[in-house]
N, C-alpha and C. Protein backbone atom coordinates (compact mmCIF):
# COMPACT_ATOMS: atom_id res chain seq x y z
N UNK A 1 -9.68 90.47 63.63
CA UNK A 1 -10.55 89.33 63.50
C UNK A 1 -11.12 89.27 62.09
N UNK A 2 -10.98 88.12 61.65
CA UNK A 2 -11.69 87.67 60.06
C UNK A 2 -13.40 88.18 60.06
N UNK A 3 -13.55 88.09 60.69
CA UNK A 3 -15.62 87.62 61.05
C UNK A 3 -15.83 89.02 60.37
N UNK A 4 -16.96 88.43 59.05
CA UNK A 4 -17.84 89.44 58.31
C UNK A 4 -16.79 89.58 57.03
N UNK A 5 -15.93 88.94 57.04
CA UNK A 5 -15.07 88.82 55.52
C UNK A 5 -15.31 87.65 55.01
N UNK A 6 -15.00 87.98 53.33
CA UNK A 6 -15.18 86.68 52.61
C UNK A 6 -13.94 86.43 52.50
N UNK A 7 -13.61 85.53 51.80
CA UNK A 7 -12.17 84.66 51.76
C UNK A 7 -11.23 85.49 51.22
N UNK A 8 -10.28 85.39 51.64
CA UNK A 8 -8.92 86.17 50.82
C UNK A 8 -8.20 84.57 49.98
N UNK A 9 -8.32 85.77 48.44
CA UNK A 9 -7.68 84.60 47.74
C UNK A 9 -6.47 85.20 47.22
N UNK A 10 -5.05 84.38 47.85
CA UNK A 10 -3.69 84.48 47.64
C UNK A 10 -3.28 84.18 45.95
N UNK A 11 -3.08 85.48 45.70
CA UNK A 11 -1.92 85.39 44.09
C UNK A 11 -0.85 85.01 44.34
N UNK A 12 -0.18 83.83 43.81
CA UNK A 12 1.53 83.26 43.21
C UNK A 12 1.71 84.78 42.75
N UNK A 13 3.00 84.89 42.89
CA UNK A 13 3.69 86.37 42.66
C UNK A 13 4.55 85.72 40.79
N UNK A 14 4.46 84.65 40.70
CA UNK A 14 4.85 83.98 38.99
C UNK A 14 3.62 83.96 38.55
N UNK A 15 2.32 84.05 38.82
CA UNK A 15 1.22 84.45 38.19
C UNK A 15 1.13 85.80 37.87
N UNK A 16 1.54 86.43 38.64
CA UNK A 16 1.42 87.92 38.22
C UNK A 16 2.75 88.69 37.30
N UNK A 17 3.66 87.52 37.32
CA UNK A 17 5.17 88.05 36.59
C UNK A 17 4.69 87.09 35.06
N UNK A 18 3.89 86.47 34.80
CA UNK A 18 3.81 85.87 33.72
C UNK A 18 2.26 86.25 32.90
N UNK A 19 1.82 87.00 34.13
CA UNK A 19 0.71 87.89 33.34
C UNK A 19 1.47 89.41 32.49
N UNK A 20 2.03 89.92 33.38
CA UNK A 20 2.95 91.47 32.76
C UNK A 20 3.59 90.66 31.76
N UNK A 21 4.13 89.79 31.80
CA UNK A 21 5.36 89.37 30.48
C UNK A 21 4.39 89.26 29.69
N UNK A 22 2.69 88.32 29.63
CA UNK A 22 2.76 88.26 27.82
C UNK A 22 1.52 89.52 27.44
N UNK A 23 1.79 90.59 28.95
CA UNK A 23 0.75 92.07 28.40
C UNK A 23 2.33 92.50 27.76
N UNK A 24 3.55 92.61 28.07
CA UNK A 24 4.39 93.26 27.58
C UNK A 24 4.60 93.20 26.08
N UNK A 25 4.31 91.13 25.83
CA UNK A 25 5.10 90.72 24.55
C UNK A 25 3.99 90.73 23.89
N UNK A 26 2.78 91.16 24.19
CA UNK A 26 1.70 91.58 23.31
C UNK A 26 1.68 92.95 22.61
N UNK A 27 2.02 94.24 23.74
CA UNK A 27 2.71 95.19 23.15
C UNK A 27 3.95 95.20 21.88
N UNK A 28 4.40 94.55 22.06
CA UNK A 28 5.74 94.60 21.61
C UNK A 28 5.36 94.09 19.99
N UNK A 29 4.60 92.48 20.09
CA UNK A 29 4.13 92.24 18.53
C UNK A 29 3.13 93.16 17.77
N UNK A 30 2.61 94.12 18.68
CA UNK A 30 1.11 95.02 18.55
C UNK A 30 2.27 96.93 17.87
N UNK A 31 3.65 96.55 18.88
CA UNK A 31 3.90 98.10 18.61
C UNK A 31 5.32 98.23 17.43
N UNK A 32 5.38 97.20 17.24
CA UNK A 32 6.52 96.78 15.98
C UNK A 32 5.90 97.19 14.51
N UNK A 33 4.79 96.78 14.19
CA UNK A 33 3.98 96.91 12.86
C UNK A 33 3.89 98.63 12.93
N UNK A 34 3.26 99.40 14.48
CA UNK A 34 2.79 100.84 14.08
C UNK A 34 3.81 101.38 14.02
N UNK A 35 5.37 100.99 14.69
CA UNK A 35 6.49 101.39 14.19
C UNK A 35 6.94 101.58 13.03
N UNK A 36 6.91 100.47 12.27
CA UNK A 36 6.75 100.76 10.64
C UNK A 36 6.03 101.60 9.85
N UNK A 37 4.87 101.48 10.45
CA UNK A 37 3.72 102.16 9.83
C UNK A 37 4.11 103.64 9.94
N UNK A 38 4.48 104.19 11.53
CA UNK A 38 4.72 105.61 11.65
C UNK A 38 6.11 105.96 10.87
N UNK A 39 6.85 105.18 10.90
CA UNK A 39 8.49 105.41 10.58
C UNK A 39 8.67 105.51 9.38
N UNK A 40 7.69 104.56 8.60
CA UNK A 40 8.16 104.49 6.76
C UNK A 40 7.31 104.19 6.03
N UNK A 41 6.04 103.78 6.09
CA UNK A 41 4.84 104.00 5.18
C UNK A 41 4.45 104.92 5.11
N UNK A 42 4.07 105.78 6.09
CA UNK A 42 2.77 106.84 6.34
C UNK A 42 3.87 108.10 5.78
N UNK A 43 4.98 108.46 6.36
CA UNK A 43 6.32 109.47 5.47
C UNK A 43 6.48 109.13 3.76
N UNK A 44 6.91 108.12 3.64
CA UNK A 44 7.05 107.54 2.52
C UNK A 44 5.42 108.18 1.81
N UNK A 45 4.81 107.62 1.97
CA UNK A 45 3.24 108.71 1.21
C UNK A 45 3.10 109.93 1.44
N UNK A 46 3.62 110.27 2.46
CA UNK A 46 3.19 112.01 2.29
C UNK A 46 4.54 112.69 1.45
N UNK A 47 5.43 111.76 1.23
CA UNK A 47 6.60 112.69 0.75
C UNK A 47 6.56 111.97 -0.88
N UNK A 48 5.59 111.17 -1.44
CA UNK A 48 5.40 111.08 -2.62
C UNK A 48 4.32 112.27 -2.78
N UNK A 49 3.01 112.45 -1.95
CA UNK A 49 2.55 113.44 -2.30
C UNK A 49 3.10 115.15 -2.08
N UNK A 50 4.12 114.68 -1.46
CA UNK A 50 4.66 116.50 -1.27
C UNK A 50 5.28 116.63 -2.64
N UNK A 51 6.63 115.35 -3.40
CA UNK A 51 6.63 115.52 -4.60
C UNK A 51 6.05 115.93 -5.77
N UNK A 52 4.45 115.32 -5.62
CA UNK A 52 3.68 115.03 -6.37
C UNK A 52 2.89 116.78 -6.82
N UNK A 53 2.89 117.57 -6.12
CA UNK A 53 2.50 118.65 -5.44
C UNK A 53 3.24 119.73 -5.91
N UNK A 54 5.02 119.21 -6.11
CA UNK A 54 5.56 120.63 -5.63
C UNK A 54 5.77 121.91 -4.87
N UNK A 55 5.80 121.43 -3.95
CA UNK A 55 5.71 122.39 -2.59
C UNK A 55 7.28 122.23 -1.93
N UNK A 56 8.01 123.59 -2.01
CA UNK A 56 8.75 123.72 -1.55
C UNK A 56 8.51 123.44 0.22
N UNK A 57 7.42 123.54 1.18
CA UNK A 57 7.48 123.73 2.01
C UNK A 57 7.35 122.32 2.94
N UNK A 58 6.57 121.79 1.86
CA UNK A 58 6.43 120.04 2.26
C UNK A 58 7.37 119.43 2.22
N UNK A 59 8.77 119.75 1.02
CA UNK A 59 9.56 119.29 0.71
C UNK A 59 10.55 119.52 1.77
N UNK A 60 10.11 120.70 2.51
CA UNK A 60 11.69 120.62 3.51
C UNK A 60 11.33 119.92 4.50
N UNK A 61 9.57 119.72 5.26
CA UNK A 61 9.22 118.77 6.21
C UNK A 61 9.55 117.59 6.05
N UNK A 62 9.27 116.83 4.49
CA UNK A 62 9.70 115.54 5.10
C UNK A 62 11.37 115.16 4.16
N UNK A 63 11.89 116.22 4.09
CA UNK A 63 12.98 115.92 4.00
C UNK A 63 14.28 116.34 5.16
N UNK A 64 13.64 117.21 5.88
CA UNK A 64 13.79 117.54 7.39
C UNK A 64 13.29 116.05 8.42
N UNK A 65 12.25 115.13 7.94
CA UNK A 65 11.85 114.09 8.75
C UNK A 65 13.05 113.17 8.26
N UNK A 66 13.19 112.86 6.82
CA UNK A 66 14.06 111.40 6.75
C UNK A 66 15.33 111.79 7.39
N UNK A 67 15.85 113.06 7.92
CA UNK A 67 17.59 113.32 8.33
C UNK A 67 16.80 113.06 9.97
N UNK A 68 16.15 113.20 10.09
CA UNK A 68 16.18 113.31 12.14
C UNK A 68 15.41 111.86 11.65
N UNK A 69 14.90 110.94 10.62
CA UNK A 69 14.70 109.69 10.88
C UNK A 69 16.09 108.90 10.52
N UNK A 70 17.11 109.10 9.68
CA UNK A 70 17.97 108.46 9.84
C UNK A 70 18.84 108.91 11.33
N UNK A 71 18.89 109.59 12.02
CA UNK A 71 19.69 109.05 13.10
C UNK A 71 19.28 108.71 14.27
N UNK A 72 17.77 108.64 14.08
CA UNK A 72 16.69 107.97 15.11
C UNK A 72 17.11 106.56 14.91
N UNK A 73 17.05 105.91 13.59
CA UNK A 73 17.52 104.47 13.39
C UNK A 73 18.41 104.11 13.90
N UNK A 74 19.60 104.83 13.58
CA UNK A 74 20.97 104.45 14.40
C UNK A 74 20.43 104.04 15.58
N UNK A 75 20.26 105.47 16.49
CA UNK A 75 19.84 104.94 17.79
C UNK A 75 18.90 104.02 17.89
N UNK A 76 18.01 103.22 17.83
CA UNK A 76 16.95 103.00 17.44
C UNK A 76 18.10 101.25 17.55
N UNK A 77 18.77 101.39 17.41
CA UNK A 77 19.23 99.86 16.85
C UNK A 77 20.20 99.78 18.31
N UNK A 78 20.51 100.57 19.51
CA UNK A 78 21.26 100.37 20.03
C UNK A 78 19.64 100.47 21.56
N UNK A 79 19.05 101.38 20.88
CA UNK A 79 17.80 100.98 22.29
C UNK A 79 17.48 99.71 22.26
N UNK A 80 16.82 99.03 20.80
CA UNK A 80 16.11 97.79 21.05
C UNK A 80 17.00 96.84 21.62
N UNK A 81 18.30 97.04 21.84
CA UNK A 81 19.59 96.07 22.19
C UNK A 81 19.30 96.06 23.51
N UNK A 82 19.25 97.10 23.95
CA UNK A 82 19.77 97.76 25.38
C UNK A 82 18.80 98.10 26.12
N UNK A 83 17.49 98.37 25.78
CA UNK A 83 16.15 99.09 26.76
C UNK A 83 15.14 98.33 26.26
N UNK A 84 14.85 97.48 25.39
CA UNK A 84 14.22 97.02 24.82
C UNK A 84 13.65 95.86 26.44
N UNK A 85 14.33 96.05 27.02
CA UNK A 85 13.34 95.23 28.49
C UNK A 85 12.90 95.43 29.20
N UNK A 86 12.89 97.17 28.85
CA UNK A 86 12.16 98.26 30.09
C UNK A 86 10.48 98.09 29.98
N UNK A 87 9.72 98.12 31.07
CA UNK A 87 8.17 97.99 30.63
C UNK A 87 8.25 98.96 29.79
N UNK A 88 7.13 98.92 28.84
CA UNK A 88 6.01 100.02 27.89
C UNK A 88 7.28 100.57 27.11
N UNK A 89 8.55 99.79 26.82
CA UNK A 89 9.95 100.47 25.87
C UNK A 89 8.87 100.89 24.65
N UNK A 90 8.39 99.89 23.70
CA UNK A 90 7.66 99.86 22.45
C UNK A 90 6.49 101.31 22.24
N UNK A 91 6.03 101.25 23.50
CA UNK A 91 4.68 102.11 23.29
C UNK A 91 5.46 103.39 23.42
N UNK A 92 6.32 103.63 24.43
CA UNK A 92 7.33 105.24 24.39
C UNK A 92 7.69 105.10 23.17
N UNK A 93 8.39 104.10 22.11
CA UNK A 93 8.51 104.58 20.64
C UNK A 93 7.50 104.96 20.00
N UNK A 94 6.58 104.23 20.21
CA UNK A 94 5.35 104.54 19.12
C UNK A 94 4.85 106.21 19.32
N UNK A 95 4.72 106.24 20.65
CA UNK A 95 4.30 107.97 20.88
C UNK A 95 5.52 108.80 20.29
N UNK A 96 6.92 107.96 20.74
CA UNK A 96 8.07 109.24 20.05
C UNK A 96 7.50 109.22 18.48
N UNK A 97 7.31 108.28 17.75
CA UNK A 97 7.24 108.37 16.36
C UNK A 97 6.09 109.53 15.76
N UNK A 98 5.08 109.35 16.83
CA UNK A 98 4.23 110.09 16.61
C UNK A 98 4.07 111.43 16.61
N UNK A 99 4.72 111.78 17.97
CA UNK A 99 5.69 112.85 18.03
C UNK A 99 6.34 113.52 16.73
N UNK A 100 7.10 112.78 16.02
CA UNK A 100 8.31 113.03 15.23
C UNK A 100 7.45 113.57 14.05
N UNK A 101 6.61 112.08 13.63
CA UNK A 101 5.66 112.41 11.83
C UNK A 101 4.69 113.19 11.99
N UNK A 102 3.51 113.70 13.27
CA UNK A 102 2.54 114.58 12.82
C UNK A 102 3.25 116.08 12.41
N UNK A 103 2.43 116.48 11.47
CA UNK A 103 2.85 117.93 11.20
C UNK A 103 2.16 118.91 12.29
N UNK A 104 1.38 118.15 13.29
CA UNK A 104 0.68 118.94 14.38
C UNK A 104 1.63 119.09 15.43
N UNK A 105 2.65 117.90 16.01
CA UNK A 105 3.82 118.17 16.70
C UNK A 105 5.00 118.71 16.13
N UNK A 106 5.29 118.86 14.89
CA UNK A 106 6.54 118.86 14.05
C UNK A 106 8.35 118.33 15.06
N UNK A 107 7.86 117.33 15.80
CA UNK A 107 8.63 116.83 16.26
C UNK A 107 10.55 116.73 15.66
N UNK A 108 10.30 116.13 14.27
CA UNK A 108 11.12 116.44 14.10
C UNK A 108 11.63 117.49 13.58
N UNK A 109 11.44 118.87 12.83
CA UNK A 109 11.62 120.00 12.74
C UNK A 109 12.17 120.48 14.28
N UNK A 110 11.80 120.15 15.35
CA UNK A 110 12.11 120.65 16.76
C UNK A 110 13.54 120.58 17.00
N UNK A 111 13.75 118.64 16.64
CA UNK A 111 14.90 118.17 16.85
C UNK A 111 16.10 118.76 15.53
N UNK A 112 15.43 118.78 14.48
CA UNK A 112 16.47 119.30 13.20
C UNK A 112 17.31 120.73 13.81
N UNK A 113 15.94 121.36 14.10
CA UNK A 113 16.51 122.82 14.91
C UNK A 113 17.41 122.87 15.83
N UNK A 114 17.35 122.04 16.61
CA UNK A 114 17.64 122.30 17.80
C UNK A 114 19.00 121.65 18.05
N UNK A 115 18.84 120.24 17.27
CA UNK A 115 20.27 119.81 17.83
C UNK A 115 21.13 119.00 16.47
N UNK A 116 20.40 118.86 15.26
CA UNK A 116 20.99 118.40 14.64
C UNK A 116 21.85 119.36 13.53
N UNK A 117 20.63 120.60 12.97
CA UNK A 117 21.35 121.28 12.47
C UNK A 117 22.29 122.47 12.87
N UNK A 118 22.52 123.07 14.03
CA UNK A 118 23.77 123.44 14.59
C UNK A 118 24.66 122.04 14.32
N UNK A 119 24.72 120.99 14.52
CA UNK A 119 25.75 119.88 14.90
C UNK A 119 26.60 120.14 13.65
N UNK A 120 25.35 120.04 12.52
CA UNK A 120 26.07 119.73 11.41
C UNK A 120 26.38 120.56 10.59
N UNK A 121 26.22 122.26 10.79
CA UNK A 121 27.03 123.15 10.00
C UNK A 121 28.41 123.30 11.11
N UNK A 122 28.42 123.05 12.17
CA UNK A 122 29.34 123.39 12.94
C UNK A 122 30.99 122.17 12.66
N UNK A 123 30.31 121.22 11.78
CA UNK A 123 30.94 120.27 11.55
C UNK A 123 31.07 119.59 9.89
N UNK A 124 30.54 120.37 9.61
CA UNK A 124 30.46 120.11 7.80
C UNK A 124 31.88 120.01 7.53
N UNK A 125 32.33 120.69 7.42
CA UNK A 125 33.60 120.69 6.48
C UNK A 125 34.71 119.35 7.02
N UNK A 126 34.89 119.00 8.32
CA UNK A 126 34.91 117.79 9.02
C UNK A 126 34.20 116.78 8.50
N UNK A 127 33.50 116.57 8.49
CA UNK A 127 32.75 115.42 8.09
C UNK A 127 32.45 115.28 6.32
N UNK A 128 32.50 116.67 5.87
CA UNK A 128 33.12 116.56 4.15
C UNK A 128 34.44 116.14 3.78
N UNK A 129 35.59 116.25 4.81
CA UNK A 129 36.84 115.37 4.40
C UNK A 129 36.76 114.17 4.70
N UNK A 130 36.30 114.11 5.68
CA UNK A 130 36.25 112.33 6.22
C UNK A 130 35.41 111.54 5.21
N UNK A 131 34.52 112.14 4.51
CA UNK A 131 33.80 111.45 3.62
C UNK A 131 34.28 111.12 2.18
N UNK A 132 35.45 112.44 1.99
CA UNK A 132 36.44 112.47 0.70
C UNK A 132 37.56 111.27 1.10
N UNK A 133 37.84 111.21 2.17
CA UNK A 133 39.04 110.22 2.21
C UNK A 133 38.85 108.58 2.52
N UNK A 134 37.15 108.81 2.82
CA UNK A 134 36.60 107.41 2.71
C UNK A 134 36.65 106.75 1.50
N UNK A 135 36.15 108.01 0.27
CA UNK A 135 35.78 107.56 -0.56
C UNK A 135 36.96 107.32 -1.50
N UNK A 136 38.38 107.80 -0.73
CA UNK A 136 39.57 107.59 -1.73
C UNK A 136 39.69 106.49 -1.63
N UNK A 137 39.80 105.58 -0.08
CA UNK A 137 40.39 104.98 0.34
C UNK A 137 39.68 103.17 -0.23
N UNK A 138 38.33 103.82 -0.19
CA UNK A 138 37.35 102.73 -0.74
C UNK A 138 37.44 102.59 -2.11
N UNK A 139 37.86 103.40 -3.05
CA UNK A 139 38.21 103.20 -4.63
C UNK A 139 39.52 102.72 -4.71
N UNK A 140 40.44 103.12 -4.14
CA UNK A 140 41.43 102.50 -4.16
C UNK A 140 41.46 101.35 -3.74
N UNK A 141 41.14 100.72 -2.98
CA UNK A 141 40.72 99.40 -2.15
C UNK A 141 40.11 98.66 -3.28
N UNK A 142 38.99 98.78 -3.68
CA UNK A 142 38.09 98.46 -4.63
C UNK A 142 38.76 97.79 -5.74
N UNK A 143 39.91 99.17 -6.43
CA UNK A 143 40.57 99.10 -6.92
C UNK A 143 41.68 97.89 -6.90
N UNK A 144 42.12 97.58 -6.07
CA UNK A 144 43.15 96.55 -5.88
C UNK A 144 42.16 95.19 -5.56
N UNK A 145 41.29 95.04 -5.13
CA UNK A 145 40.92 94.08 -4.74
C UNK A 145 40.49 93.97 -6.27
N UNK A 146 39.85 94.20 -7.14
CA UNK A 146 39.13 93.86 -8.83
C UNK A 146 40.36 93.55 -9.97
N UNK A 147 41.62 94.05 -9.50
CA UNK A 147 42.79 93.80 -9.77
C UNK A 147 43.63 92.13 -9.13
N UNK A 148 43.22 92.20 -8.16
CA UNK A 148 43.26 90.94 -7.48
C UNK A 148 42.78 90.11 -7.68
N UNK A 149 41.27 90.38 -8.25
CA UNK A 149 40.44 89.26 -8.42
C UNK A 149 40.28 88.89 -9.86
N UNK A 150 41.21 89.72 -10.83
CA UNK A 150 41.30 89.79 -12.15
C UNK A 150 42.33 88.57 -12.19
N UNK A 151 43.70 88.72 -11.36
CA UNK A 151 44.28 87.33 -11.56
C UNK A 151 43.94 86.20 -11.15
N UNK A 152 43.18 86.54 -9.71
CA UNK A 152 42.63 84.96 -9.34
C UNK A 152 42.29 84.26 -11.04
N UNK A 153 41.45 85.13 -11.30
CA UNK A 153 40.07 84.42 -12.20
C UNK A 153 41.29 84.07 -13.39
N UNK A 154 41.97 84.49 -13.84
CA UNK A 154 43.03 84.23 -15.09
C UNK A 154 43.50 82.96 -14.79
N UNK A 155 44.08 83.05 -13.14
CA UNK A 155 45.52 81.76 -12.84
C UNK A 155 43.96 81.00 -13.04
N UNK A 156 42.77 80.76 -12.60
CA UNK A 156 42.14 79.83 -12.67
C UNK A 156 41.55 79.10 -13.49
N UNK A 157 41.49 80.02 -14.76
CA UNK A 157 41.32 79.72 -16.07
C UNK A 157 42.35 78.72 -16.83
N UNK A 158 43.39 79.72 -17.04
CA UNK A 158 44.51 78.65 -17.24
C UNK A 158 44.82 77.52 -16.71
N UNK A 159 44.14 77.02 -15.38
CA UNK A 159 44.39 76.29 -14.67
C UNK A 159 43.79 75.39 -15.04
N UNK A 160 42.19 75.90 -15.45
CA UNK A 160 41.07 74.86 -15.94
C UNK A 160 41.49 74.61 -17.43
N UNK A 161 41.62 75.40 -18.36
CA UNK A 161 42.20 75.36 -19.61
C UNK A 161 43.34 73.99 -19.75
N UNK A 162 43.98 74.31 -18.82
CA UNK A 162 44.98 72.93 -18.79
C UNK A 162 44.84 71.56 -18.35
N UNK A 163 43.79 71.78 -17.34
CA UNK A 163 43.25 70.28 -16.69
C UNK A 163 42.61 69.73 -17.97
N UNK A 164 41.71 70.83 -18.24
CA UNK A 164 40.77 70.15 -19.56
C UNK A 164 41.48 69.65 -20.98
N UNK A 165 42.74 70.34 -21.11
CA UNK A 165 43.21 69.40 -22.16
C UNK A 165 44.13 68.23 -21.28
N UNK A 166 44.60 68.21 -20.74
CA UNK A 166 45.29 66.86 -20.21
C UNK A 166 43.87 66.05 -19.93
N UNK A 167 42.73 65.93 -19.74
CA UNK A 167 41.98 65.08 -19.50
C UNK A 167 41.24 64.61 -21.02
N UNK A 168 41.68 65.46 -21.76
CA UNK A 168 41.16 64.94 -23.47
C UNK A 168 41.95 64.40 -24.00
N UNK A 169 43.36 64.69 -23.75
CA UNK A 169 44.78 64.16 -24.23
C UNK A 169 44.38 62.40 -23.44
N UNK A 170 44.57 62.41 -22.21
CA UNK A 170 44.37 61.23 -21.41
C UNK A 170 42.99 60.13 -22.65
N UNK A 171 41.90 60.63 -22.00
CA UNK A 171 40.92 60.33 -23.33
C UNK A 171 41.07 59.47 -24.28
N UNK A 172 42.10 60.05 -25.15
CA UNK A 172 42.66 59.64 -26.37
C UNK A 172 43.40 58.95 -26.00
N UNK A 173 44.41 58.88 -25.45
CA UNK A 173 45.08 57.80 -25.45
C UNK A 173 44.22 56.52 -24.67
N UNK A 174 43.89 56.47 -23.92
CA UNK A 174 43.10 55.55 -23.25
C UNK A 174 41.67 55.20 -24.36
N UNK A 175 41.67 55.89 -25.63
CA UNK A 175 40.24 55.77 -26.71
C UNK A 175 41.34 54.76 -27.50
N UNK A 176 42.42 55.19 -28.01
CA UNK A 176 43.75 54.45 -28.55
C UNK A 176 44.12 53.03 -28.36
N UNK A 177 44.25 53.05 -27.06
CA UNK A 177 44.61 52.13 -26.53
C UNK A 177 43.84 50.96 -26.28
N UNK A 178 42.60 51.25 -26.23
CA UNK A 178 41.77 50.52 -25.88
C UNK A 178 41.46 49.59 -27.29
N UNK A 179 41.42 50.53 -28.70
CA UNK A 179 41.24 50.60 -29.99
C UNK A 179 42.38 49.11 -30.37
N UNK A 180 43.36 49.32 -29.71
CA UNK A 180 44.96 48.50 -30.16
C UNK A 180 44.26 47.07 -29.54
N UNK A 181 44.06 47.26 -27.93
CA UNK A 181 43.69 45.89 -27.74
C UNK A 181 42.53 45.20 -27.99
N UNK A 182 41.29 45.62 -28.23
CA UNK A 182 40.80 45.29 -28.89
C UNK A 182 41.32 44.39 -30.48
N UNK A 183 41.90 45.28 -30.97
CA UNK A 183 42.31 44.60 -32.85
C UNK A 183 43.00 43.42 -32.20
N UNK A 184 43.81 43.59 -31.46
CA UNK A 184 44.95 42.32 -31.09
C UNK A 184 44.23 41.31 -30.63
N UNK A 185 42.99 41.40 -30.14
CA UNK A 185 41.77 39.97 -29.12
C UNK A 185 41.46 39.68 -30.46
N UNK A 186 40.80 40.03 -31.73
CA UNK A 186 40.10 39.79 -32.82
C UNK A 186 41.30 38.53 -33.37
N UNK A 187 40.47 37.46 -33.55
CA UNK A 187 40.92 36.67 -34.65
C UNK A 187 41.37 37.14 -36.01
N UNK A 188 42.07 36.38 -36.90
CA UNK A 188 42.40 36.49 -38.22
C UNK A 188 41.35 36.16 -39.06
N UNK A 189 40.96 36.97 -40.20
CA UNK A 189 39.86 36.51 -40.92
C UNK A 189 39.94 36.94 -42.51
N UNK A 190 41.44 36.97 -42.50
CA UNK A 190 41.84 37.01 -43.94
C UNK A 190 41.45 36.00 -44.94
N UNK A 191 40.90 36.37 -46.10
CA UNK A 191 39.68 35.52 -46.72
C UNK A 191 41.13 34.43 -47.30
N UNK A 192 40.98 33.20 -47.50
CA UNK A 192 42.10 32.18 -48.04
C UNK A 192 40.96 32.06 -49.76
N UNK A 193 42.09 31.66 -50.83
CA UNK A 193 41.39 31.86 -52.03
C UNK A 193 40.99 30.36 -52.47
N UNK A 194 40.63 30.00 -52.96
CA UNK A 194 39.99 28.97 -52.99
C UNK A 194 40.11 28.18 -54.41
N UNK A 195 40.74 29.36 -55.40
CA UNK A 195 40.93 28.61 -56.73
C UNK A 195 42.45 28.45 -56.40
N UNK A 196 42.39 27.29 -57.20
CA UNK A 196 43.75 26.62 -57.44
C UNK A 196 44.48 27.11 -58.80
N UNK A 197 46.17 27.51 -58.72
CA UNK A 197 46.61 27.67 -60.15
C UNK A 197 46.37 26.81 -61.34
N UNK A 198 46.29 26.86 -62.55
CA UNK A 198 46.06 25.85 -63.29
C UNK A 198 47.63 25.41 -63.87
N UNK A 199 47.77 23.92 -63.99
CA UNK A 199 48.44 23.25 -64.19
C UNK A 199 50.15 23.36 -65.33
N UNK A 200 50.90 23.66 -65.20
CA UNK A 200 51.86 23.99 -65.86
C UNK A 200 51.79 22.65 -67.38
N UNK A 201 51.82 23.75 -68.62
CA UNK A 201 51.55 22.81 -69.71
C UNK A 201 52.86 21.93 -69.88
N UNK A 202 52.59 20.76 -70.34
CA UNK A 202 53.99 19.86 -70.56
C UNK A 202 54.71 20.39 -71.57
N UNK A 203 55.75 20.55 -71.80
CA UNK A 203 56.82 20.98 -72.65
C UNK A 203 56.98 19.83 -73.73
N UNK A 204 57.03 20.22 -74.78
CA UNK A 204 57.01 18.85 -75.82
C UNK A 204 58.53 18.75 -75.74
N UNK A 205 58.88 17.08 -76.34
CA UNK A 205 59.84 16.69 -76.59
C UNK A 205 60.30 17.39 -77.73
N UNK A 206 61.73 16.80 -78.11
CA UNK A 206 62.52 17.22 -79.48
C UNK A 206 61.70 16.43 -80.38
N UNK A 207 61.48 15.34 -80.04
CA UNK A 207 61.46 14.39 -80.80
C UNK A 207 60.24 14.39 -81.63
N UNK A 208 58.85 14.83 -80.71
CA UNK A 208 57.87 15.33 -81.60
C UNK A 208 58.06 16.35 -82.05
N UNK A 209 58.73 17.28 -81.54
CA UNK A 209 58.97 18.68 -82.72
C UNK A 209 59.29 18.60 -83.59
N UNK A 210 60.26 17.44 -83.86
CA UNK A 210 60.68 17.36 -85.22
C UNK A 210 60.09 16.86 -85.89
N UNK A 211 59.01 15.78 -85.57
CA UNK A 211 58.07 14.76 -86.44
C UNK A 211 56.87 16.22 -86.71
């Protein structure tokens, strides 16, 4: 029986799925920035001041952090793909990060130990050829393609080289031509002279010559 209760007030179950979505996507714009912040500002300063310092010992922490932070990224690019829709995904990074950069957890020192550096003496010399034959394969490549792109740019030159004189040649003749008909529209305006020869003298007779 109801009697001695106050009202029951019924929640829409899309009220309560559209309340979690924008607590989630509030996290998410809220845990993106401390991601940065933990991942590459706050390292980035302590490993100018470990430089700054000279300390062999600082120097292997956060140079021990940027190798277990570069293959956190990797992964890091295949979670936000893939888990990035799990509740609280963002805030489990932010604590892993935190995890990783305090020198109070040495998080990553844990992980360097534990699983990266066995990986990678066990595999050095592997992964030193593969990196030699990348780098043949990419100079040589390089190589042919700057070779390739040495003739493009030539045939195209010559190409332009030649348009541009046939279009000056054209030019001229059409500057020529134009020059011809023109003179030929112009009237004649050859000056006519205006003095007259003077008169051929009369030839005397015999008859006064002899008088």
């Amino acid at each position: 029986n109801g009697e001695g209760r106050g009202p029951v007030t019924q929640v829409e179950p899309g009220v309560v799925g559209g309340g979690a979505a924008r607590a989630m996507l509030m996290g998410q714009f809220l845990a993106k920035p401390v991601c940065h912040f933990l991942g590459y500002l706050y390292p980035a300063y302590q490993s100018y001041k470990a430089v700054k310092r000279n300390d062999p010992a600082l120097h292997t922490q956060w140079l021990t952090f940027w190798i277990v932070s570069t293959y956190f990224s990797v992964v890091e690019v295949f979670g936000d793909t893939l888990l990035s829709w799990l509740p609280f995904y963002y805030e489990a990074k932010v604590a892993l990060l935190v995890w990783l950069v305090t020198p109070y957890f040495k998080g990553a020192t844990r992980i360097y130990e534990a699983l990266l550096n066995p990986y990678l003496h066990r595999y050095e010399k592997d992964i030193d050829a593969g990196v030699a034959q990348v780098k043949r394969r990419s100079a040589s490549q390089l190589g042919q393609l700057g070779q390739l792109g040495l003739r493009q740019i030539r045939a195209q030159g010559v190409e332009l080289i030649a348009m541009l004189m046939q279009q000056e040649a054209q030019q001229t003749q059409e500057a020529a031509a134009a020059a011809l008909h023109d003179a030929a529209q112009r009237p004649s305006t050859a000056p006519i002279s205006s003095r007259r020869s003077p008169p051929a003298s009369p030839r005397a007779s015999p008859r006064a010559a002899a008088h």
